[in-house]
C-alpha atoms as a PDB file:
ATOM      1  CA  UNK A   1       8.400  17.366  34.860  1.00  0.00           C
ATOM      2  CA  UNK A   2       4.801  15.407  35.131  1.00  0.00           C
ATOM      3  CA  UNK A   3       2.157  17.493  36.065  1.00  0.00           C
ATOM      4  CA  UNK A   4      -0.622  15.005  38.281  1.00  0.00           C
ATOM      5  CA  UNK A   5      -4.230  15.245  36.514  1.00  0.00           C
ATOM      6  CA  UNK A   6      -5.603  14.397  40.055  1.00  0.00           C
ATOM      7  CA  UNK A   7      -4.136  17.491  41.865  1.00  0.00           C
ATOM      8  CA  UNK A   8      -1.542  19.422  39.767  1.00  0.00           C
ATOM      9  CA  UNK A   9       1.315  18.341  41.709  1.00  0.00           C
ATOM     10  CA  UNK A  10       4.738  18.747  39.517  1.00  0.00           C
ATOM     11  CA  UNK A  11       6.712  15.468  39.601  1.00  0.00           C
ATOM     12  CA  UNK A  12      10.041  14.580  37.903  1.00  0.00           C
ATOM     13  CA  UNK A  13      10.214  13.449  34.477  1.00  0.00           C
ATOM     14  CA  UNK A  14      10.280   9.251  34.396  1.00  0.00           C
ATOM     15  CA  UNK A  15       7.727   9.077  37.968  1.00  0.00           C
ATOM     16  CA  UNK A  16       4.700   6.496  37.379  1.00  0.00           C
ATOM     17  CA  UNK A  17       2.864   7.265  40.192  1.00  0.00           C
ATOM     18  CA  UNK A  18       2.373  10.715  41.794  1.00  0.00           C
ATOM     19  CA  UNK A  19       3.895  11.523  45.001  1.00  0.00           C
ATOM     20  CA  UNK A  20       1.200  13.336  46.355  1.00  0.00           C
ATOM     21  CA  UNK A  21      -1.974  11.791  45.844  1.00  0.00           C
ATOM     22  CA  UNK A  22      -0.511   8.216  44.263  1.00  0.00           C
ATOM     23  CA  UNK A  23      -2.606   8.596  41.300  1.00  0.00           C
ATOM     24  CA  UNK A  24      -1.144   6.757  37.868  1.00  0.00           C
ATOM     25  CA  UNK A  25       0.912   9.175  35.924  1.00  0.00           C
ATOM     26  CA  UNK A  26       0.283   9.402  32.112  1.00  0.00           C
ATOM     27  CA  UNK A  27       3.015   8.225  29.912  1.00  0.00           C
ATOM     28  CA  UNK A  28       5.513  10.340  28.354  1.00  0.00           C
ATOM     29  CA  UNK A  29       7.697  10.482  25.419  1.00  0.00           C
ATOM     30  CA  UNK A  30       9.970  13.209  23.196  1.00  0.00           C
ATOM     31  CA  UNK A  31       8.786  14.988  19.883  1.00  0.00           C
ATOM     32  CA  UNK A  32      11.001  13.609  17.520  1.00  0.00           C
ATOM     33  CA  UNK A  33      11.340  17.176  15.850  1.00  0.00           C
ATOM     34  CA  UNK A  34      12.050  19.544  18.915  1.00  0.00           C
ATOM     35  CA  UNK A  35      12.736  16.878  21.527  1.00  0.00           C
ATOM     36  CA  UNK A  36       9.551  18.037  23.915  1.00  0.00           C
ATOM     37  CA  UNK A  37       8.127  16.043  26.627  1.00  0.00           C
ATOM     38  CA  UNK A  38       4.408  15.103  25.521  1.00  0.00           C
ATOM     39  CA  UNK A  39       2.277  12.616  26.913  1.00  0.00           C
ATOM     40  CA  UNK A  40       2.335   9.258  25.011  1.00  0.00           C
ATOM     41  CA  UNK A  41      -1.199   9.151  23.475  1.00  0.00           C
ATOM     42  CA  UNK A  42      -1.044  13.519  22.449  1.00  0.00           C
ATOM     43  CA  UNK A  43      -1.198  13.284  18.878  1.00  0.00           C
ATOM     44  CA  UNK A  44       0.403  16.706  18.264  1.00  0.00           C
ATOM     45  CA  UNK A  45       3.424  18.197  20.037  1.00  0.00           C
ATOM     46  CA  UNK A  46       2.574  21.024  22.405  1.00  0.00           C
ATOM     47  CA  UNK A  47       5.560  22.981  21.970  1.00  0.00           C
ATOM     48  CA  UNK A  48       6.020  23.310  17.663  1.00  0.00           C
ATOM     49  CA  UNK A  49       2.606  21.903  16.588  1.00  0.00           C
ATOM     50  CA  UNK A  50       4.536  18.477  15.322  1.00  0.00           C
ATOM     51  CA  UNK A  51       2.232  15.500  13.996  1.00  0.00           C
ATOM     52  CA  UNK A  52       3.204  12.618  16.074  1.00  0.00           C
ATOM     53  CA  UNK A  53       1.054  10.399  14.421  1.00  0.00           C
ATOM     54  CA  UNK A  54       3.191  11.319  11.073  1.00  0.00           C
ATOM     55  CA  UNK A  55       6.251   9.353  12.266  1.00  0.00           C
ATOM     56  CA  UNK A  56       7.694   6.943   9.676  1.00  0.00           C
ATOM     57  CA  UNK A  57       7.277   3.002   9.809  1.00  0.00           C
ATOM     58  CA  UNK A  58       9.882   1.112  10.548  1.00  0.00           C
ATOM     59  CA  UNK A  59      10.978  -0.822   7.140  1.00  0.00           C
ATOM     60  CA  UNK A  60       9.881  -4.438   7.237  1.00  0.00           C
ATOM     61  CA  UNK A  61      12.276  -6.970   7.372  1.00  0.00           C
ATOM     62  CA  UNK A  62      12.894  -9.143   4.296  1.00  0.00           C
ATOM     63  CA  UNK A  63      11.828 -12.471   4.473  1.00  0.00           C
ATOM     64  CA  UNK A  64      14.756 -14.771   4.474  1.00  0.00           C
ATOM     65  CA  UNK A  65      14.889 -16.336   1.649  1.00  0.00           C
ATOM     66  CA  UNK A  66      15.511 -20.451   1.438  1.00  0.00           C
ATOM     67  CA  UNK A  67      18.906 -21.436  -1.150  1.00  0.00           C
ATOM     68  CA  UNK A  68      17.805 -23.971  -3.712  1.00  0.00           C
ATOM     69  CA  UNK A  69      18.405 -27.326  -3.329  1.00  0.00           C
ATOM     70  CA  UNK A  70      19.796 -29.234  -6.714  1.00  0.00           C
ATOM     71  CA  UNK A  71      17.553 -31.731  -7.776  1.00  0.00           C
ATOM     72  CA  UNK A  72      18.775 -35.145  -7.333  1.00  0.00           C
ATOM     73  CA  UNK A  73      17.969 -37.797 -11.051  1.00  0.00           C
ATOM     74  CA  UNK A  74      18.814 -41.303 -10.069  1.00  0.00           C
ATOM     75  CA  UNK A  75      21.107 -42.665 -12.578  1.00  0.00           C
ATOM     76  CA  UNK A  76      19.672 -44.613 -15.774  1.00  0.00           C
ATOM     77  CA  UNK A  77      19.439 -48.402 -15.481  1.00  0.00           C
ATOM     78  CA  UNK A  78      20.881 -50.058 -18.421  1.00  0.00           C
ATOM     79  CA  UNK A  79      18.329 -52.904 -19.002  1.00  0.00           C
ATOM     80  CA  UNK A  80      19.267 -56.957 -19.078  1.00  0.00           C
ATOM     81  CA  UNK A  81      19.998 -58.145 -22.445  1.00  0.00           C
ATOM     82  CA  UNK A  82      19.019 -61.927 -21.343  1.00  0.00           C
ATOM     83  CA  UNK A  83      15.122 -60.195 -21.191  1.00  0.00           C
ATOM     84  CA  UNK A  84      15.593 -59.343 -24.803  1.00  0.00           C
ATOM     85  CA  UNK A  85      15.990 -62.972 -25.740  1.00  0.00           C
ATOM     86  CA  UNK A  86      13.488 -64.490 -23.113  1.00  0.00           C
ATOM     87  CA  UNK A  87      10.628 -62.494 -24.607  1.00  0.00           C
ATOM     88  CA  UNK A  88      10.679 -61.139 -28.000  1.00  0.00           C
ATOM     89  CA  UNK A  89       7.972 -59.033 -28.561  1.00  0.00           C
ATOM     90  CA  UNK A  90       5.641 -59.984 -25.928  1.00  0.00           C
ATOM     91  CA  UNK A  91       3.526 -57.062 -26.511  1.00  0.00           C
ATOM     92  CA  UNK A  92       3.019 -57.912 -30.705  1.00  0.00           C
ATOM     93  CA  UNK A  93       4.416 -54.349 -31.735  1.00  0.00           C
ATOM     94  CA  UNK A  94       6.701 -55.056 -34.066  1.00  0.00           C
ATOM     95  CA  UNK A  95       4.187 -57.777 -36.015  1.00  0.00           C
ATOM     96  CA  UNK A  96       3.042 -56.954 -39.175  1.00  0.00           C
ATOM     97  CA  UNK A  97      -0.553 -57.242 -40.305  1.00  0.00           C
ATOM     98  CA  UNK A  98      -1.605 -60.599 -41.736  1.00  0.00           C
ATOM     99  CA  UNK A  99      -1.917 -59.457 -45.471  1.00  0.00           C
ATOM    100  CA  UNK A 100      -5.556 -59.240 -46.930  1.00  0.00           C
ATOM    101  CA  UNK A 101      -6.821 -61.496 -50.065  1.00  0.00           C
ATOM    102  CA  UNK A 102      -7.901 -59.678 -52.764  1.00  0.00           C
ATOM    103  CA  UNK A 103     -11.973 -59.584 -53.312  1.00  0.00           C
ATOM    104  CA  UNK A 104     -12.726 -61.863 -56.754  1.00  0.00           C
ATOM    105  CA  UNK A 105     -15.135 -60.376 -59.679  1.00  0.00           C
ATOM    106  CA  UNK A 106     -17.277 -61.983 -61.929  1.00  0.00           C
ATOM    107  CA  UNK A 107     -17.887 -59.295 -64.792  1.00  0.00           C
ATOM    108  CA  UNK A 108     -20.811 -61.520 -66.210  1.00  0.00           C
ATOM    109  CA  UNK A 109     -22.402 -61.342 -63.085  1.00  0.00           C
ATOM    110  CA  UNK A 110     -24.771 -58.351 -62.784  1.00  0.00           C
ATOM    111  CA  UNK A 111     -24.755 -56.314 -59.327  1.00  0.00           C
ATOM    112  CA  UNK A 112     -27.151 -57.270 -57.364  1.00  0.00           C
ATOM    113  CA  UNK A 113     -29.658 -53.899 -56.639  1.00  0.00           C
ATOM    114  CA  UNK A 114     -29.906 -52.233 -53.377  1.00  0.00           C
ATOM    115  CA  UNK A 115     -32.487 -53.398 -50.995  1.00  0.00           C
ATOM    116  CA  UNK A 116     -36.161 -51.769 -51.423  1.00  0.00           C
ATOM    117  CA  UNK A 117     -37.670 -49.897 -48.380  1.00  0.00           C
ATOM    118  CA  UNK A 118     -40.966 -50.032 -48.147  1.00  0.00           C
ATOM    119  CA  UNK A 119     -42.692 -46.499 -46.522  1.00  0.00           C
ATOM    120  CA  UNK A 120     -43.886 -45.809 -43.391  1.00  0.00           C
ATOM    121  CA  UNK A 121     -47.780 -46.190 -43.757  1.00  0.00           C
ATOM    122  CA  UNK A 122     -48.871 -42.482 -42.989  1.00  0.00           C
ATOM    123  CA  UNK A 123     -51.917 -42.338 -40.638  1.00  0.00           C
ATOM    124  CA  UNK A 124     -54.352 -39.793 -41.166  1.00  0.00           C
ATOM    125  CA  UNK A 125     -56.268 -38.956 -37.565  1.00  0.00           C
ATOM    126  CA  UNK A 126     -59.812 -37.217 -38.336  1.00  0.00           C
ATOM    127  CA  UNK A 127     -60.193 -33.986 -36.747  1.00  0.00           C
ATOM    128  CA  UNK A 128     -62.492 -33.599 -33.707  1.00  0.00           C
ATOM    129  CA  UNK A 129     -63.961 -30.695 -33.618  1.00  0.00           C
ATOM    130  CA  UNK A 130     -64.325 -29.473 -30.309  1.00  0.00           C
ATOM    131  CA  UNK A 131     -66.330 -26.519 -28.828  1.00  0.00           C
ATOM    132  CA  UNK A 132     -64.908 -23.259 -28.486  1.00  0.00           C
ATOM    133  CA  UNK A 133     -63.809 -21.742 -24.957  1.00  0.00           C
ATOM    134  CA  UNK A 134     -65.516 -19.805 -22.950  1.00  0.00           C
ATOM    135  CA  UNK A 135     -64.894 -16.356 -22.420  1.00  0.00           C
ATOM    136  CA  UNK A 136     -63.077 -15.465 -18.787  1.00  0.00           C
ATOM    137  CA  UNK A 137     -65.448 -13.120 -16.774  1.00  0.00           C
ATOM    138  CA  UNK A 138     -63.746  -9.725 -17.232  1.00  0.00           C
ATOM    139  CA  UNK A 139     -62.273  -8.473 -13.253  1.00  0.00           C
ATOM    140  CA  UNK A 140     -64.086  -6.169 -10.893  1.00  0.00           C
ATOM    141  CA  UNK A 141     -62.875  -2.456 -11.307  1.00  0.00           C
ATOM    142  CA  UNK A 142     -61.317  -2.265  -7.761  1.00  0.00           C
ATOM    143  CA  UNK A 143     -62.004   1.467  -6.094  1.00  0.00           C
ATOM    144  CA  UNK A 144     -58.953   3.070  -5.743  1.00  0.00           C
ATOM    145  CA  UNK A 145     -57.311   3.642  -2.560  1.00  0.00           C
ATOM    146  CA  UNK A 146     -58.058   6.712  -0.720  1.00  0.00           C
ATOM    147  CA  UNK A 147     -55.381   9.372  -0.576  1.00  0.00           C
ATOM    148  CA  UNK A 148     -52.805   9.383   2.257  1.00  0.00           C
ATOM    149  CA  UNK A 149     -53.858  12.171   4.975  1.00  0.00           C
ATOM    150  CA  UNK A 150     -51.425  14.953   4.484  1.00  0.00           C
ATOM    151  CA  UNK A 151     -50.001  16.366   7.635  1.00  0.00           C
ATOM    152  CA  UNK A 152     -51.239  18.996   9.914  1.00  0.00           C
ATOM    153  CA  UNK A 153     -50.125  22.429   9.512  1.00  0.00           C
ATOM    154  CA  UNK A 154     -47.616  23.660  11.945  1.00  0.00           C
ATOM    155  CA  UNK A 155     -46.140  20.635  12.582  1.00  0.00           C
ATOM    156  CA  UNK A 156     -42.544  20.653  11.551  1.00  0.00           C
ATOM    157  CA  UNK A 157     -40.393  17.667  11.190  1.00  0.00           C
ATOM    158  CA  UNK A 158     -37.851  16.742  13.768  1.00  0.00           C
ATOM    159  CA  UNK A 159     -34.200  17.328  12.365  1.00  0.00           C
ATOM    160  CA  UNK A 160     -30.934  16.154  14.364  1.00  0.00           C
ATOM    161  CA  UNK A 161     -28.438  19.292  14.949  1.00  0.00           C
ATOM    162  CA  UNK A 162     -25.159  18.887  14.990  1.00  0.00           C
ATOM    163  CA  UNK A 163     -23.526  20.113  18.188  1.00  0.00           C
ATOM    164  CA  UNK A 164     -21.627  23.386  18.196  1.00  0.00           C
ATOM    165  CA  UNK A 165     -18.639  24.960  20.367  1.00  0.00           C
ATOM    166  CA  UNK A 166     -18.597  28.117  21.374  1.00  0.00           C
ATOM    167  CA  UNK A 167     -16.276  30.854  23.555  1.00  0.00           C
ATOM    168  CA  UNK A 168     -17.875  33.009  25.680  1.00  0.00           C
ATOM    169  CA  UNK A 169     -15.672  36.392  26.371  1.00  0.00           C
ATOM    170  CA  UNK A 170     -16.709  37.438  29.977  1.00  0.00           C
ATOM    171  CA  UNK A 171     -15.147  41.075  29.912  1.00  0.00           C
ATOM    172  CA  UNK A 172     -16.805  41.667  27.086  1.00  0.00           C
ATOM    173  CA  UNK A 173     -19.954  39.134  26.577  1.00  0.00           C
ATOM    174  CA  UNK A 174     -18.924  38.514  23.238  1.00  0.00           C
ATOM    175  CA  UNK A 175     -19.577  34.859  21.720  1.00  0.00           C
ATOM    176  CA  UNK A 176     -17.146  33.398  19.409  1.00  0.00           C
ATOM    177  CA  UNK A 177     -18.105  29.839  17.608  1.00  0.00           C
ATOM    178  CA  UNK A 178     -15.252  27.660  17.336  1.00  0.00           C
ATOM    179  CA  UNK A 179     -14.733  26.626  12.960  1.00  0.00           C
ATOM    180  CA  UNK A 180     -16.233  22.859  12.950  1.00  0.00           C
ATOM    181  CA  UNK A 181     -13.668  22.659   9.694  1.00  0.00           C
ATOM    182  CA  UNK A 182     -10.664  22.134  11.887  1.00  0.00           C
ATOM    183  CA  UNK A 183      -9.270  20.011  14.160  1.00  0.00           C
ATOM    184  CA  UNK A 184      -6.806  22.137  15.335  1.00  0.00           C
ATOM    185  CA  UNK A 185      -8.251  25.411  16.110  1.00  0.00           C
ATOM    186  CA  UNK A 186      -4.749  28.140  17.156  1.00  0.00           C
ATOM    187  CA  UNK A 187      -5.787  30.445  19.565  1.00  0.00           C
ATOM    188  CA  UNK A 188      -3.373  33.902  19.546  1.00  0.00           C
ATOM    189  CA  UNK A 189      -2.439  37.269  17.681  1.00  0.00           C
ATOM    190  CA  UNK A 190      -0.961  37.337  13.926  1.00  0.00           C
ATOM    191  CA  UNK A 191       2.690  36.759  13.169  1.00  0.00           C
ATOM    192  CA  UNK A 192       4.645  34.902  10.068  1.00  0.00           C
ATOM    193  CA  UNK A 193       4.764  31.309  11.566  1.00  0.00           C
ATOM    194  CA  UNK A 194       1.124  30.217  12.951  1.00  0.00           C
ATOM    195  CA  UNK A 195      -1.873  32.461  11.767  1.00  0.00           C
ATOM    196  CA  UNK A 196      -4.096  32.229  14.820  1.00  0.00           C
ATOM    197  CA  UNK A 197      -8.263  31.142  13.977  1.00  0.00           C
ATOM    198  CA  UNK A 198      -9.144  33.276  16.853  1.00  0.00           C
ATOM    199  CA  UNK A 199      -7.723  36.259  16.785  1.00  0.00           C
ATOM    200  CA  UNK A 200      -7.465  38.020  20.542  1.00  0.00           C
ATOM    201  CA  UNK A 201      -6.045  41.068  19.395  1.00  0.00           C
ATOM    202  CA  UNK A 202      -8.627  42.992  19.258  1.00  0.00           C
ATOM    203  CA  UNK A 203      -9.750  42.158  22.951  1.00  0.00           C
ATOM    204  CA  UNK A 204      -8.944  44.495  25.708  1.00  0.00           C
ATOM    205  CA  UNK A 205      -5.713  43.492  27.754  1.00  0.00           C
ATOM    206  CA  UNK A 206      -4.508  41.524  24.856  1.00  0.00           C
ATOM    207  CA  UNK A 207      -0.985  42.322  25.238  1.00  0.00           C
ATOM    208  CA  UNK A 208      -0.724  39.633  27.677  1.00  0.00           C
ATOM    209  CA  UNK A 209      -1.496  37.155  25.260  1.00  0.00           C
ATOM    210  CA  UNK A 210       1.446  35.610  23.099  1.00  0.00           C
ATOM    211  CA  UNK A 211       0.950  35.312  19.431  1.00  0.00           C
ATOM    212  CA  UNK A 212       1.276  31.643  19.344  1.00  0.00           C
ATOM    213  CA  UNK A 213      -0.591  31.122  22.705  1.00  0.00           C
ATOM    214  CA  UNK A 214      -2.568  27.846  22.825  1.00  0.00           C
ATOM    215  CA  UNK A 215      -4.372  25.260  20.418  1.00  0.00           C
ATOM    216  CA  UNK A 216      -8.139  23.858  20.937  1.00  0.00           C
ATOM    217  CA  UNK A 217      -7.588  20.128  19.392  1.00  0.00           C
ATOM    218  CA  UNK A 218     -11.338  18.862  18.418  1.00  0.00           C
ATOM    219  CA  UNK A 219     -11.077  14.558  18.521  1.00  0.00           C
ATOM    220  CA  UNK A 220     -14.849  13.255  17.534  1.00  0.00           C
ATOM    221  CA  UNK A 221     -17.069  14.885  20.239  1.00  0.00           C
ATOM    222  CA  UNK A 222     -14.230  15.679  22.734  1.00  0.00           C
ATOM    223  CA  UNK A 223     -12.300  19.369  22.793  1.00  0.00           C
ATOM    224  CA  UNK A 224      -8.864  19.459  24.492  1.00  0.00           C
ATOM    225  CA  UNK A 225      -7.090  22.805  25.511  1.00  0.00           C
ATOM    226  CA  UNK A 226      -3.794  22.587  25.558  1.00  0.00           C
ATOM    227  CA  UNK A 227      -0.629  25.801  26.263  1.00  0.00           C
ATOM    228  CA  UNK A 228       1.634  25.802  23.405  1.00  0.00           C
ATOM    229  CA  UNK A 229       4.540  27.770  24.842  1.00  0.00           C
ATOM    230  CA  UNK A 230       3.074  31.009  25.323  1.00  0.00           C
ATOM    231  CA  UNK A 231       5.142  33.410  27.909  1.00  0.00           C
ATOM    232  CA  UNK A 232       2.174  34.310  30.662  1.00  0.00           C
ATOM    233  CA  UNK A 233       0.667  30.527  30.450  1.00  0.00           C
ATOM    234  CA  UNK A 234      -2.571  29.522  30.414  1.00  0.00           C
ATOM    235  CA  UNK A 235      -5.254  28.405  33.114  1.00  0.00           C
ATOM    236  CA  UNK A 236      -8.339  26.024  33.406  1.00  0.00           C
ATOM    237  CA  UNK A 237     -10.710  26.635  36.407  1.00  0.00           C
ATOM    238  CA  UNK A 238      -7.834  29.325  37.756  1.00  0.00           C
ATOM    239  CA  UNK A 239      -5.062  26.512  37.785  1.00  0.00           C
ATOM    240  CA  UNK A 240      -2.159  26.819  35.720  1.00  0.00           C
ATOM    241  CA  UNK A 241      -1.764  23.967  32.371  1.00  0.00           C
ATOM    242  CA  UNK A 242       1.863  23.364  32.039  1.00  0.00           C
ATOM    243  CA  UNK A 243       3.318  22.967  28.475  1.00  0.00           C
ATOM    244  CA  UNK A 244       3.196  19.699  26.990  1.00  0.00           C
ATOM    245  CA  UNK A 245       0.059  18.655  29.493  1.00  0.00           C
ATOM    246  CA  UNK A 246      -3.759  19.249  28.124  1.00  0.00           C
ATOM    247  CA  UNK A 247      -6.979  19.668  29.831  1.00  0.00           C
ATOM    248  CA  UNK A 248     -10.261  17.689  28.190  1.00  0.00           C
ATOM    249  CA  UNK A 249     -12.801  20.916  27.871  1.00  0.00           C
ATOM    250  CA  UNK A 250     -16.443  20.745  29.533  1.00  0.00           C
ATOM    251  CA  UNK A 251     -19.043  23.150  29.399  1.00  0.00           C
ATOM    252  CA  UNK A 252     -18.624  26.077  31.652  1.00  0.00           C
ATOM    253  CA  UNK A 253     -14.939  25.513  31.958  1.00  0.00           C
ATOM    254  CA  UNK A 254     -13.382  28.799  32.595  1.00  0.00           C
ATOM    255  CA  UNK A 255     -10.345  29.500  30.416  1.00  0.00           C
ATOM    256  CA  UNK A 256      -7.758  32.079  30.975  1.00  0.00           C
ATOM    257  CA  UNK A 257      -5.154  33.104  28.804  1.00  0.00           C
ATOM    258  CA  UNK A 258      -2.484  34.912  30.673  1.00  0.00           C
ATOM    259  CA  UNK A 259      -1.722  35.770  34.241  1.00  0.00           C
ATOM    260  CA  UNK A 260      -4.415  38.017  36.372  1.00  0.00           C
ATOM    261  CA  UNK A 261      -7.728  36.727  34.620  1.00  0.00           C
ATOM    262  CA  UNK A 262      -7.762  39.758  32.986  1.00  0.00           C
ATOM    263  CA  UNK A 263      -8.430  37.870  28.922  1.00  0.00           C
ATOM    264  CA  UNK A 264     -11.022  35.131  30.285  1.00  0.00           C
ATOM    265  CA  UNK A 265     -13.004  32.686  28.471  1.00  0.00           C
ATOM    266  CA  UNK A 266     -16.576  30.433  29.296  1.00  0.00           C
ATOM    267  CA  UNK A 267     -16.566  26.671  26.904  1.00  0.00           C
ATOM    268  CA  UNK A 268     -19.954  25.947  25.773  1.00  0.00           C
ATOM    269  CA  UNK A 269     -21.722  23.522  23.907  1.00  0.00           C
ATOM    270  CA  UNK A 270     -25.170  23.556  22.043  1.00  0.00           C
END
């Protein structure tokens, strides 16, 4: 069953569009571990606390792979003996070199010596003497800057706060600031399977509350509410949040665990 976020009115599982009001239904879908109906885009199951972001990938598909074509080698040619004839040789590589006379010598001649080189005349260029430089003026001594003025006492500097949630207890007026640690913040009494983060237990008419009661989901600024099976249900603004369903918190929102507003809560923000 859909619960309408416009005005709470139950319709059946699979309905797009409510029945009372016409407004667009949110999509829904099964936890793949305890087969719950969430909403599509819940990233947690309402009922066991399931990651439904954790879902495995389906396994890509292997790329189809081509088969090999054989290479095709054109046959040799077997070439004309008739060109063999026509042109022997007709690039000149099988010629051999024509062969080189020897070089003829006369012992009674003497060598003739090796050609004289006469130096390089080396020119001497007289010094000019030239007069010395002059001496660069030395630079002014500039004054050094005066000191920056320091700020005024009693002027603090402007720091950005993060913002902080907080539960208000109305029976009692105690405040109780939500961990900003977690993202999922349980909301209940101890047991063995889900330790709560705020413990109700020691609030008066507690025994209404379950010990796995509901779950405070914090998404970048946003905080959503949501019932996670407890037996006496839980209520927004006096109207009942149906398992599975969750309620986008603003401050002063008035949050009741349990029937008869009896274990009541105020949302703020600072």
């Amino acid at each position: 069953m859909i619960v309408c976020p416009n005005c709470n009115h139950p319709n059946p599982n699979g309905a797009v569009q409510c029945e009372a009001c016409y407004t667009p239904l949110p999509a829904t879908s099964n936890c793949p571990n305890c087969g719950a109906t969430v909403q599509a885009d819940a990233a947690f199951c309402g009922q066991c606390g399931f990651n439904l972001h954790s879902a495995a990938a389906p396994a890509p598909v292997a790329a189809t792979v081509a088969p090999e074509v054989p290479l095709q080698v054109p046959p040799l040619v077997t070439p004309d003996p008739l060109l063999d004839l026509l042109q022997p040789d007709a690039l000149g590589i099988n010629q051999q070199p024509a062969p080189v006379p020897p070089t003829v010598t006369d012992e009674s001649t003497p060598p003739s010596p090796p050609p004289t080189v006469a130096p390089a005349p080396v020119v001497v260029e007289a010094a000019i003497s030239s007069p010395p430089p002059e001496p660069e003026p030395a630079p002014e001594s500039q004054p050094a800057p005066p000191p920056a003025p320091a700020a005024p006492a009693g002027v603090a500097r402007t720091q950005l706060q993060q913002v902080t949630a907080r539960l208000v207890h109305i029976q009692s007026d105690r405040e109780i600031e939500l961990p900003q640690s977690l993202s999922v913040i349980h909301l209940g009494k101890p047991n063995d399977r889900i330790p709560p983060d705020i413990d109700v237990s020691g609030f008066s008419n507690s025994e209404i509350v379950s010990r796995i009661h509901a779950d405070i989901r914090v998404e970048g600024d946003a905080f959503y509410i949501e019932d996670v099976g407890s037996s006496n249900g839980t209520y927004i603004n006096n109207l009942p949040l149906l398992p599975g369903n969750r309620h986008r918190l603003r401050p002063g929102d008035r949050i009741s665990l349990g029937k008869g507003d009896l274990v009541t809560f105020i949302f703020q923000l600072t």
